[in-house]
PDB file of N, CA and C in Angstrom:
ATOM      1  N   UNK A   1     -24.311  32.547 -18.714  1.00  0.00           N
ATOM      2  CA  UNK A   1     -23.949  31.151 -18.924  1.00  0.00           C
ATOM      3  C   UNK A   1     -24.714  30.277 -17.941  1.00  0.00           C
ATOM      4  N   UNK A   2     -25.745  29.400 -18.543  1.00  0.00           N
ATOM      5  CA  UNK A   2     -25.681  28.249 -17.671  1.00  0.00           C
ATOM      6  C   UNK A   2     -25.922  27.225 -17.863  1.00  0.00           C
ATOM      7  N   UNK A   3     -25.757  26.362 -16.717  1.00  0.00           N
ATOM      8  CA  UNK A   3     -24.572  25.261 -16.669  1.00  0.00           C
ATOM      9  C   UNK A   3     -25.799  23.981 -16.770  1.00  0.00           C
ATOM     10  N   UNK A   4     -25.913  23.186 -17.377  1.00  0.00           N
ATOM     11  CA  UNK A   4     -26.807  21.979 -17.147  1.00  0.00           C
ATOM     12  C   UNK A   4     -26.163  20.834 -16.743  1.00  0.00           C
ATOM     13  N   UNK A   5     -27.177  19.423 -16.554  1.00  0.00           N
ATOM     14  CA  UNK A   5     -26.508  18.077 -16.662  1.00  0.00           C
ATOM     15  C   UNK A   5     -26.581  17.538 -17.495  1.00  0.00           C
ATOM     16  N   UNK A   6     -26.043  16.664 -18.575  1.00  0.00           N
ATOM     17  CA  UNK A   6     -26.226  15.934 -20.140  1.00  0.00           C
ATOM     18  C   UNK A   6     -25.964  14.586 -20.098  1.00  0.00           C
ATOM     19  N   UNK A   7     -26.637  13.781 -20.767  1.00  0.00           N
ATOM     20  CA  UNK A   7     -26.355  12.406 -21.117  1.00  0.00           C
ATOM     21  C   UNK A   7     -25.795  12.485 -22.335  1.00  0.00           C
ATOM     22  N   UNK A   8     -24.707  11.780 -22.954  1.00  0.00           N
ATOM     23  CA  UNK A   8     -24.240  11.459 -23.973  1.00  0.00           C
ATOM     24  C   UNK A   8     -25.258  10.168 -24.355  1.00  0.00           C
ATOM     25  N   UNK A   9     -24.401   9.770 -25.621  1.00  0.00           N
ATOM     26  CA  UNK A   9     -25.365   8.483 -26.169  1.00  0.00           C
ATOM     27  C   UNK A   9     -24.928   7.035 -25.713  1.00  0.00           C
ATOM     28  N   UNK A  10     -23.526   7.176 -25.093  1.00  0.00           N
ATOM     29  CA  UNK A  10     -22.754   6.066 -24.605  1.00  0.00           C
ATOM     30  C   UNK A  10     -23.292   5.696 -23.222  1.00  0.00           C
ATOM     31  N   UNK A  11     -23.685   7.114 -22.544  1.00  0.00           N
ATOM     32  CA  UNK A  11     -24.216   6.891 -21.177  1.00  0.00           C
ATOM     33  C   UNK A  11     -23.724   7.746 -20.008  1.00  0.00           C
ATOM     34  N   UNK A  12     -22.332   8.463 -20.652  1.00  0.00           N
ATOM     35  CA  UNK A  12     -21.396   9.426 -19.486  1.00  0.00           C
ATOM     36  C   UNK A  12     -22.967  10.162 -19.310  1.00  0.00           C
ATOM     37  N   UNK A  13     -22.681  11.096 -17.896  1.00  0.00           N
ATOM     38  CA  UNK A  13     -22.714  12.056 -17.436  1.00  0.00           C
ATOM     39  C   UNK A  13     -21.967  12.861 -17.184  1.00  0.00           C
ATOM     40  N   UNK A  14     -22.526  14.575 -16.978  1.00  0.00           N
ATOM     41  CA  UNK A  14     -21.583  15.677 -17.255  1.00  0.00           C
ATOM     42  C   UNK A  14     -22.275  16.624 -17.156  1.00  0.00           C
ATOM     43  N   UNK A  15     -21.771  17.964 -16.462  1.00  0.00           N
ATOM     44  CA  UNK A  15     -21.753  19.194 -16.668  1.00  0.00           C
ATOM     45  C   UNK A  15     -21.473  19.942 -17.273  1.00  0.00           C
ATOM     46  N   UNK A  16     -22.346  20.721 -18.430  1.00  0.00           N
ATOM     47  CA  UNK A  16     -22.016  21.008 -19.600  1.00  0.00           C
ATOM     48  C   UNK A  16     -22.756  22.642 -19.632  1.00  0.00           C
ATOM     49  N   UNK A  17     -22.278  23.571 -20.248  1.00  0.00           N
ATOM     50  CA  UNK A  17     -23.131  24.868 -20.896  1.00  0.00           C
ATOM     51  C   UNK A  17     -24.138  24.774 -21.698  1.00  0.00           C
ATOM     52  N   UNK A  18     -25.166  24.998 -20.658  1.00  0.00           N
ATOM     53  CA  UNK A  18     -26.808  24.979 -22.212  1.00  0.00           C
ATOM     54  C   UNK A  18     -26.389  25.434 -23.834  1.00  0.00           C
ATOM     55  N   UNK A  19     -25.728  25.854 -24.452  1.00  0.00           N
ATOM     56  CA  UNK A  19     -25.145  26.746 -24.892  1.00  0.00           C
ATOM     57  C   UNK A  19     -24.606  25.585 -26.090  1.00  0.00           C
ATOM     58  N   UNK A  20     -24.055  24.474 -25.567  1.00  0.00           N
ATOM     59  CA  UNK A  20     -23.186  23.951 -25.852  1.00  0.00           C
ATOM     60  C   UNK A  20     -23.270  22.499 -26.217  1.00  0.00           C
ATOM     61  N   UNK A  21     -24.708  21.996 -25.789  1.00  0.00           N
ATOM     62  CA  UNK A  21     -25.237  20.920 -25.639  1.00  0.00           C
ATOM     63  C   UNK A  21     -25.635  20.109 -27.093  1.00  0.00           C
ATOM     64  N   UNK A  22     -25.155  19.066 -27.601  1.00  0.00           N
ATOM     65  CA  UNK A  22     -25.093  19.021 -28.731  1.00  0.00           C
ATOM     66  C   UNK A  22     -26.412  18.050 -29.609  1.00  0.00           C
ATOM     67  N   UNK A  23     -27.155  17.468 -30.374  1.00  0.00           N
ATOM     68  CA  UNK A  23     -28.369  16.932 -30.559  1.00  0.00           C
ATOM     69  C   UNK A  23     -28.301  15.845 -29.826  1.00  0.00           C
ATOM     70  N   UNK A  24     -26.984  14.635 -29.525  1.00  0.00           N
ATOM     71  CA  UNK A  24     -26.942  13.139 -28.971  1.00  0.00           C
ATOM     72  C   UNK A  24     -26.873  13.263 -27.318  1.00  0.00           C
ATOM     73  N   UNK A  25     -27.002  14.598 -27.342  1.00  0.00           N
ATOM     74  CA  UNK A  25     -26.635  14.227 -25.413  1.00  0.00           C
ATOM     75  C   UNK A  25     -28.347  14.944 -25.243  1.00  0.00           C
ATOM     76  N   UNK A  26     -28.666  14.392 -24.102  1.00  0.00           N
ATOM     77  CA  UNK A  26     -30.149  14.483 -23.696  1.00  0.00           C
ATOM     78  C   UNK A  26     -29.854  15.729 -22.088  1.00  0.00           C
ATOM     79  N   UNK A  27     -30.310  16.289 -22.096  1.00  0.00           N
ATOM     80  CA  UNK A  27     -30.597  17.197 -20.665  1.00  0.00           C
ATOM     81  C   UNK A  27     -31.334  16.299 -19.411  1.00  0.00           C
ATOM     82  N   UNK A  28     -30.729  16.159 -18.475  1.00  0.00           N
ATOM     83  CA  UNK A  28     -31.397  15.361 -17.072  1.00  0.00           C
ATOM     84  C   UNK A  28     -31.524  16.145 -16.291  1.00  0.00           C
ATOM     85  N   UNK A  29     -32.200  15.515 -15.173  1.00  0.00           N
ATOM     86  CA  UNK A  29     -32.135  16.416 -13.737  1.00  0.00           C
ATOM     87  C   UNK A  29     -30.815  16.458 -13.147  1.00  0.00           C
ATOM     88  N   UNK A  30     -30.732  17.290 -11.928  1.00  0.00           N
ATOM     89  CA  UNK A  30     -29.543  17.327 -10.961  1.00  0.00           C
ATOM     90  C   UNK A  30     -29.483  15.896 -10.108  1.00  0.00           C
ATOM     91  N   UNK A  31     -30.937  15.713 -10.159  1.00  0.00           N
ATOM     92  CA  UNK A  31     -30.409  14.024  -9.182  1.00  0.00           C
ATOM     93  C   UNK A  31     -30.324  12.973  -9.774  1.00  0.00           C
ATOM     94  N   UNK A  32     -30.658  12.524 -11.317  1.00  0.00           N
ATOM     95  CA  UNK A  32     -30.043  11.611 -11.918  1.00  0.00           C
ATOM     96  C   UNK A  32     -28.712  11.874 -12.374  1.00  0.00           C
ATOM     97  N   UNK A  33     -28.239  13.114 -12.266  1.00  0.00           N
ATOM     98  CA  UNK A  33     -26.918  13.021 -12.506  1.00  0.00           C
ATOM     99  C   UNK A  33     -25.803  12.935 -11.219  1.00  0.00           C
ATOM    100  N   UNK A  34     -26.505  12.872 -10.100  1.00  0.00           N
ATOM    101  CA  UNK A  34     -26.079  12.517  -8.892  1.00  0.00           C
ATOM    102  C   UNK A  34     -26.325  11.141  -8.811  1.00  0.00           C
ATOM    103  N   UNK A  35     -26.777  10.581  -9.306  1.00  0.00           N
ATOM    104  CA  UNK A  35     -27.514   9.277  -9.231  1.00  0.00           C
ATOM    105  C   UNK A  35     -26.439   8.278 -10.051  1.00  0.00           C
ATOM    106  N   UNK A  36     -26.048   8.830 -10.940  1.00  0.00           N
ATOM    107  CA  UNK A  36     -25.682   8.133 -12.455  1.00  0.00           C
ATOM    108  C   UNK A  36     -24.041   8.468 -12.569  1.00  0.00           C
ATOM    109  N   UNK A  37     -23.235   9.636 -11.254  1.00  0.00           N
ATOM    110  CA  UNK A  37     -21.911   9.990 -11.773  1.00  0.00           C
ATOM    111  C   UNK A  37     -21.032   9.440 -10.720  1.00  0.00           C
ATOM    112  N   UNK A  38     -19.886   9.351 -10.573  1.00  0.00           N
ATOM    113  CA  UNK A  38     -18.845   9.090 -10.107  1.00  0.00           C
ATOM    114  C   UNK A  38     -18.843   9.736  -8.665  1.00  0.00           C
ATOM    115  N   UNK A  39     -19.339  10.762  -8.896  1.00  0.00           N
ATOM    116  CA  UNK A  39     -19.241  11.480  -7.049  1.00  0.00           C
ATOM    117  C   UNK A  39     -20.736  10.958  -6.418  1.00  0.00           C
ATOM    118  N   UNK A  40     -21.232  10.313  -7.053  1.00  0.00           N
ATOM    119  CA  UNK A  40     -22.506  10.348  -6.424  1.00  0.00           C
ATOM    120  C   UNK A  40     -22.262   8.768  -5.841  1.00  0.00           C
ATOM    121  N   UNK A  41     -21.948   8.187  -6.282  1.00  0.00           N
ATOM    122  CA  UNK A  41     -21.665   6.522  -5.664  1.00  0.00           C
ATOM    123  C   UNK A  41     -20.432   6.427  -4.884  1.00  0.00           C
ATOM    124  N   UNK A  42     -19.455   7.698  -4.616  1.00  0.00           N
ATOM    125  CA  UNK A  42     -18.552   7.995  -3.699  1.00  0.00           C
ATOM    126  C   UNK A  42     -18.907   8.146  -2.750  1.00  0.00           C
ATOM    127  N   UNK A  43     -19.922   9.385  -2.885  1.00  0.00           N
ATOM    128  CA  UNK A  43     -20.505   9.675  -1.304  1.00  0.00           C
ATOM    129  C   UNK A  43     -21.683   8.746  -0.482  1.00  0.00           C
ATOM    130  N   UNK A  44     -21.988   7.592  -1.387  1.00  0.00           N
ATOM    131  CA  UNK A  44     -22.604   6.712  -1.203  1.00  0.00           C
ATOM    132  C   UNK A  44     -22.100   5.285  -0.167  1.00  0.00           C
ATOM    133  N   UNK A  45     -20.890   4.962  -1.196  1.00  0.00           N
ATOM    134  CA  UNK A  45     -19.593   4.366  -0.349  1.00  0.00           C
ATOM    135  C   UNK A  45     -18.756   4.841   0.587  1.00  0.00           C
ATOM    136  N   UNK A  46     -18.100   5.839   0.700  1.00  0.00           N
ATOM    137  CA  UNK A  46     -16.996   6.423   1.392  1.00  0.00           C
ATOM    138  C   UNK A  46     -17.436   7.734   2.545  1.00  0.00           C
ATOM    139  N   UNK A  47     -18.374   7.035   3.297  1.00  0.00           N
ATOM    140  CA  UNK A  47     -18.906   8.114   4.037  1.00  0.00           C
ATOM    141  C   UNK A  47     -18.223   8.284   5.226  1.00  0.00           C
ATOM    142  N   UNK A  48     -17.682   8.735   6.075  1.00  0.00           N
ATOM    143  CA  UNK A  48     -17.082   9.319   7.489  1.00  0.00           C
ATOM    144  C   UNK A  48     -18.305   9.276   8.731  1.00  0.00           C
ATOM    145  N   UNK A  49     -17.695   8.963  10.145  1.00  0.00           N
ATOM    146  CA  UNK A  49     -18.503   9.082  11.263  1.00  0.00           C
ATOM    147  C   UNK A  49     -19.291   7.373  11.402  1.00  0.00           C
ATOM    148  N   UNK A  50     -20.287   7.766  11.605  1.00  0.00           N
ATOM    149  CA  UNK A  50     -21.441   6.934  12.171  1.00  0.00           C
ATOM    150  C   UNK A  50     -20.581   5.413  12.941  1.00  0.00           C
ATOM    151  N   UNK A  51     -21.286   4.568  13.406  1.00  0.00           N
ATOM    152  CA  UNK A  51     -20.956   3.035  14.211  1.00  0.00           C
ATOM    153  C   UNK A  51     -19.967   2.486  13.351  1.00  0.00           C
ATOM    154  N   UNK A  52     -19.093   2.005  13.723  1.00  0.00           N
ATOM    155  CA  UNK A  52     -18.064   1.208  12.853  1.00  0.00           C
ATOM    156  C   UNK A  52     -17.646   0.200  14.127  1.00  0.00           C
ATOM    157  N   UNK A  53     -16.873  -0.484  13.589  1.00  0.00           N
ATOM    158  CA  UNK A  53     -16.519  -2.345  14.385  1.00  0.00           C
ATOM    159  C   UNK A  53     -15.657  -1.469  15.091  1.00  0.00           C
ATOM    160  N   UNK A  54     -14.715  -1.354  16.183  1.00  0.00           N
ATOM    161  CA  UNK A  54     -14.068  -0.751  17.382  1.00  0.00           C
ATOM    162  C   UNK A  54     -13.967   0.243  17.177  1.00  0.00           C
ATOM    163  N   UNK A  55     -14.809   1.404  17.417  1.00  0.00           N
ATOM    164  CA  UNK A  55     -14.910   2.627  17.113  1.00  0.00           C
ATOM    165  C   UNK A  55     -15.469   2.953  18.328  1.00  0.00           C
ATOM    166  N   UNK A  56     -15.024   4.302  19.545  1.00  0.00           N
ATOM    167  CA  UNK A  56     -15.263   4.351  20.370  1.00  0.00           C
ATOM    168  C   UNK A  56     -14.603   3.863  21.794  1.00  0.00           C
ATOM    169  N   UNK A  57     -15.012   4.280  22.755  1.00  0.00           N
ATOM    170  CA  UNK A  57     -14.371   3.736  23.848  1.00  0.00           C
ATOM    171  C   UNK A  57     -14.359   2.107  24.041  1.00  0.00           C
ATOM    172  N   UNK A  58     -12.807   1.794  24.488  1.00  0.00           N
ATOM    173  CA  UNK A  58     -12.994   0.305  25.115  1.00  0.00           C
ATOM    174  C   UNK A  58     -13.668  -0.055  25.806  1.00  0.00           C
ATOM    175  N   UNK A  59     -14.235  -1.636  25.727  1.00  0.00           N
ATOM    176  CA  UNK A  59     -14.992  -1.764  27.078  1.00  0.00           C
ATOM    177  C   UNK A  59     -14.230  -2.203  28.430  1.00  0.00           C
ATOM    178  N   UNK A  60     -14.646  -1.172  29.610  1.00  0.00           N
ATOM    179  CA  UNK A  60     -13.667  -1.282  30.585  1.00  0.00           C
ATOM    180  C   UNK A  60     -13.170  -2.422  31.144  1.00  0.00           C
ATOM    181  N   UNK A  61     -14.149  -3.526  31.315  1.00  0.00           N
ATOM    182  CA  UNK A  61     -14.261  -4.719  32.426  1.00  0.00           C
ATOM    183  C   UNK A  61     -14.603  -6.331  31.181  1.00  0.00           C
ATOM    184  N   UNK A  62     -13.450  -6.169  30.676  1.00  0.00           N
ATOM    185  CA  UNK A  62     -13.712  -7.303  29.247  1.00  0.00           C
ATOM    186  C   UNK A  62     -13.050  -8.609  30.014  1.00  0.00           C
ATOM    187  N   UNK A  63     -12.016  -8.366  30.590  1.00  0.00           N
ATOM    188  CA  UNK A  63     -11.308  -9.283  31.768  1.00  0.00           C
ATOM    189  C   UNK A  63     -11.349  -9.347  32.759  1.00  0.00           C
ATOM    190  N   UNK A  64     -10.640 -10.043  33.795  1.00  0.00           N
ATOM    191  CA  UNK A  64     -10.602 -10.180  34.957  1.00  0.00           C
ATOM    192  C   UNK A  64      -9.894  -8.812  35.430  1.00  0.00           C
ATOM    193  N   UNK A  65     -10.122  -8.264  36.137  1.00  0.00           N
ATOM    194  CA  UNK A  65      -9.397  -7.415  36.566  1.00  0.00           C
ATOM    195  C   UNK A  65      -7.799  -7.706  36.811  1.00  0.00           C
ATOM    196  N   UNK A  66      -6.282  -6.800  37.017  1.00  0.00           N
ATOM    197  CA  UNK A  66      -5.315  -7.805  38.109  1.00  0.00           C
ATOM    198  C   UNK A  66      -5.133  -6.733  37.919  1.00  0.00           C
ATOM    199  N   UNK A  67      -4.620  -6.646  39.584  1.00  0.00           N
ATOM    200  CA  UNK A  67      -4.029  -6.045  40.215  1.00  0.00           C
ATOM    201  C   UNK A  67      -2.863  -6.060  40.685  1.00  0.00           C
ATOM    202  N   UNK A  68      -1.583  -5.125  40.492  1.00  0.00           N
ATOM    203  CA  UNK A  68      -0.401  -5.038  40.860  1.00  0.00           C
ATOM    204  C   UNK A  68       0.106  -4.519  41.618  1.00  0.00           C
ATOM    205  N   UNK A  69       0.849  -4.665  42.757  1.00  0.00           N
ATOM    206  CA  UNK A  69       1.319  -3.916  43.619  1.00  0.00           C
ATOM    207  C   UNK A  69       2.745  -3.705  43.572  1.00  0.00           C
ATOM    208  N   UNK A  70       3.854  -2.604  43.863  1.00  0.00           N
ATOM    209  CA  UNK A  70       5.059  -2.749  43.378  1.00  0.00           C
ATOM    210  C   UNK A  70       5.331  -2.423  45.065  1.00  0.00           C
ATOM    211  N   UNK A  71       6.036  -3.416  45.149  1.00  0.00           N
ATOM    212  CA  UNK A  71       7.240  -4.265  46.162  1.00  0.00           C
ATOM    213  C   UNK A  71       8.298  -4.130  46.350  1.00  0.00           C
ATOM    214  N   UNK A  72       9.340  -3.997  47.548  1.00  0.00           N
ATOM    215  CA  UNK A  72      10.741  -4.366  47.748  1.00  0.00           C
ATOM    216  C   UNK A  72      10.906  -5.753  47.633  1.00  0.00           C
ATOM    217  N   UNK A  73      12.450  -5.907  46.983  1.00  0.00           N
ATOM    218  CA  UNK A  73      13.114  -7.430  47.120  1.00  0.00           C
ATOM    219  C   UNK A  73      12.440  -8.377  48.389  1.00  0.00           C
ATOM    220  N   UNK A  74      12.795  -7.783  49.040  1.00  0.00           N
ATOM    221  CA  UNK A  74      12.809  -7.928  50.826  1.00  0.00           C
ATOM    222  C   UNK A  74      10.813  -8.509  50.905  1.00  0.00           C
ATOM    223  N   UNK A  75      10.377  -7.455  50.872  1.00  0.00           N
ATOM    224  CA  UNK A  75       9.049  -7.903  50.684  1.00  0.00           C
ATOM    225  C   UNK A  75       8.732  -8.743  49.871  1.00  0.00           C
ATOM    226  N   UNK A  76       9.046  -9.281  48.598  1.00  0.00           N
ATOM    227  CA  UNK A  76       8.571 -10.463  47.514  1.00  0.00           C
ATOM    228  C   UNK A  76       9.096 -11.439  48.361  1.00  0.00           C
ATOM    229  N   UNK A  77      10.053 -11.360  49.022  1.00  0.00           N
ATOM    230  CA  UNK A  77      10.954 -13.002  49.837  1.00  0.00           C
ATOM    231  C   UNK A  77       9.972 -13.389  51.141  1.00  0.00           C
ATOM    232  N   UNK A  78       9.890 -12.130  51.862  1.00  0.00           N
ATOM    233  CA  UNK A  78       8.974 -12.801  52.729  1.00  0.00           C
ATOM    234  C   UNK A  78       7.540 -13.107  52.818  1.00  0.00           C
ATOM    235  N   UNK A  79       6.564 -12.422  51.585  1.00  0.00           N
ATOM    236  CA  UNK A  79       5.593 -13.046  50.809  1.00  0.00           C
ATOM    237  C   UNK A  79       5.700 -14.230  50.145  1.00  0.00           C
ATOM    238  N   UNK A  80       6.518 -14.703  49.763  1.00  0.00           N
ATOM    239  CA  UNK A  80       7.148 -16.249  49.643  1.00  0.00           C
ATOM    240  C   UNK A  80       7.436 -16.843  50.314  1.00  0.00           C
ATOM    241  N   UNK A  81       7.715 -16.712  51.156  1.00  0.00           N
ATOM    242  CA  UNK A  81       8.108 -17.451  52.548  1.00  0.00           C
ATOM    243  C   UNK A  81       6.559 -17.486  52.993  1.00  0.00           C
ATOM    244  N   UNK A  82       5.867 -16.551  53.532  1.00  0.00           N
ATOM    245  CA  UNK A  82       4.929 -16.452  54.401  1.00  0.00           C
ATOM    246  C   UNK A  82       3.892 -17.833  53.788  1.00  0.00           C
ATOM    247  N   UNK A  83       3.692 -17.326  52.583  1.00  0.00           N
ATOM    248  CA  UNK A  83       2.801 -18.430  51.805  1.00  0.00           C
ATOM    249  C   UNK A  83       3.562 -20.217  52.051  1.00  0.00           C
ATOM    250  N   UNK A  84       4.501 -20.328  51.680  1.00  0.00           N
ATOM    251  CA  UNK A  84       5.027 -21.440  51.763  1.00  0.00           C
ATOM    252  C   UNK A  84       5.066 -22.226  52.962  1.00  0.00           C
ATOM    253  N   UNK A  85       4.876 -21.469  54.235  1.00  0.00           N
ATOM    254  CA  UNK A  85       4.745 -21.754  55.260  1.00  0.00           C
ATOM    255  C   UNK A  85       3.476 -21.917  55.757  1.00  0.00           C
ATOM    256  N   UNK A  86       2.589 -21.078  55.334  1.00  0.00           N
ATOM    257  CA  UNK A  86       0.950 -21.191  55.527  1.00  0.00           C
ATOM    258  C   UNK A  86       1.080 -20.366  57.039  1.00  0.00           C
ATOM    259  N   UNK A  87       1.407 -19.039  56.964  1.00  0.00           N
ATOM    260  CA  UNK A  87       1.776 -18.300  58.319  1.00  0.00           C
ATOM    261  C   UNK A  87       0.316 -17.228  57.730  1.00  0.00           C
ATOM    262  N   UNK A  88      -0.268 -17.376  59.065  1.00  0.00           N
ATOM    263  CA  UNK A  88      -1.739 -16.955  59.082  1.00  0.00           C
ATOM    264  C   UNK A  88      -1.585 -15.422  59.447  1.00  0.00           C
ATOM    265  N   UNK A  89      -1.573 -14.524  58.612  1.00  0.00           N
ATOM    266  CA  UNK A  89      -1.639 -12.765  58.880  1.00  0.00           C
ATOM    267  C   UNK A  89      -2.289 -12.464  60.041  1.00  0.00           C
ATOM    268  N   UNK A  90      -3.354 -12.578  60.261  1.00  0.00           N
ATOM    269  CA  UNK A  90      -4.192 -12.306  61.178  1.00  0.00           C
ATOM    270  C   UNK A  90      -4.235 -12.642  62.551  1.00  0.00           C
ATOM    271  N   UNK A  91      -3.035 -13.327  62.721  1.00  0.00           N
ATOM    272  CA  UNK A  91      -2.996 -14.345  63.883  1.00  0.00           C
ATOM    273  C   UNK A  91      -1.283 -13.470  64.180  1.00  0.00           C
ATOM    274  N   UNK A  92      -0.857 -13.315  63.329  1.00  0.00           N
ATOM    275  CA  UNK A  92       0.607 -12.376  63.623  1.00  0.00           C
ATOM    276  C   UNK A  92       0.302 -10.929  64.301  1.00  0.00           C
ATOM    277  N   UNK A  93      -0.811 -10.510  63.192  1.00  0.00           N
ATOM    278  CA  UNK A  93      -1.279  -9.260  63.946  1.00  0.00           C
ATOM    279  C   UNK A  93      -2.237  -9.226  64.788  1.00  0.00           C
ATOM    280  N   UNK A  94      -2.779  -9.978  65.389  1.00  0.00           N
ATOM    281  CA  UNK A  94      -3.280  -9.579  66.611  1.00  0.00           C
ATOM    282  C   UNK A  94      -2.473 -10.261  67.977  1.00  0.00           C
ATOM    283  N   UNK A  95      -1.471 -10.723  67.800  1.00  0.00           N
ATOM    284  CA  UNK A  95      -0.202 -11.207  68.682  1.00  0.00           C
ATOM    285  C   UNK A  95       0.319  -9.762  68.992  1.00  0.00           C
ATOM    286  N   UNK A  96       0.561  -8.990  67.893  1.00  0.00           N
ATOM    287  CA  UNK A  96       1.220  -7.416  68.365  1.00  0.00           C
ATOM    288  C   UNK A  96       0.440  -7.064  69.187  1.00  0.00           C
ATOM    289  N   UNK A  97      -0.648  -6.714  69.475  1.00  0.00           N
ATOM    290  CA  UNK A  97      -2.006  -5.608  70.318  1.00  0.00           C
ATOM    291  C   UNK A  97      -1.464  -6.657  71.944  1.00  0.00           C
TER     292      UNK A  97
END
């Protein structure tokens, strides 16, 4: 048995038995019938992989950076205070030495 590709007279394509092939359908190649069928304009459209719109790693540094530090109560109050007062760090700590 084997198997060909056929044109009908309407225009389908198809895999058909030499055998079986009737006067209105014409014999083609394998790549016009890849060319001309339903799986062939699938794998044309609906392909997997390659570059796509956010595909891949984020970009790391798109924003500003921020940074968080996690705090006691106690510490957020007197970081509020300190600021509000305009109490100069550097001038506290070198008073300790």
């Amino acid at each position: 048995m084997t198997y060909v590709f056929v044109k009908d007279a309407e225009g389908f394509v198809y895999k058909k038995q030499k055998e079986k092939v009737t006067p209105e359908e014409h014999i083609i190649a394998g790549k016009e019938f890849r060319l001309l069928s339903a799986q062939g304009r699938c794998k044309q459209k609906f392909t997997h992989g390659g570059k796509r719109e956010g595909a891949g790693r984020k970009r790391k540094f798109e924003q500003p950076l921020i940074y968080q530090v996690r705090v006691t109560e106690d510490e957020k109050q007197f970081l509020t205070y300190a600021r509000e007062h305009h109490i100069d760090y550097l001038q506290l700590m070198k008073g300790k030495n």
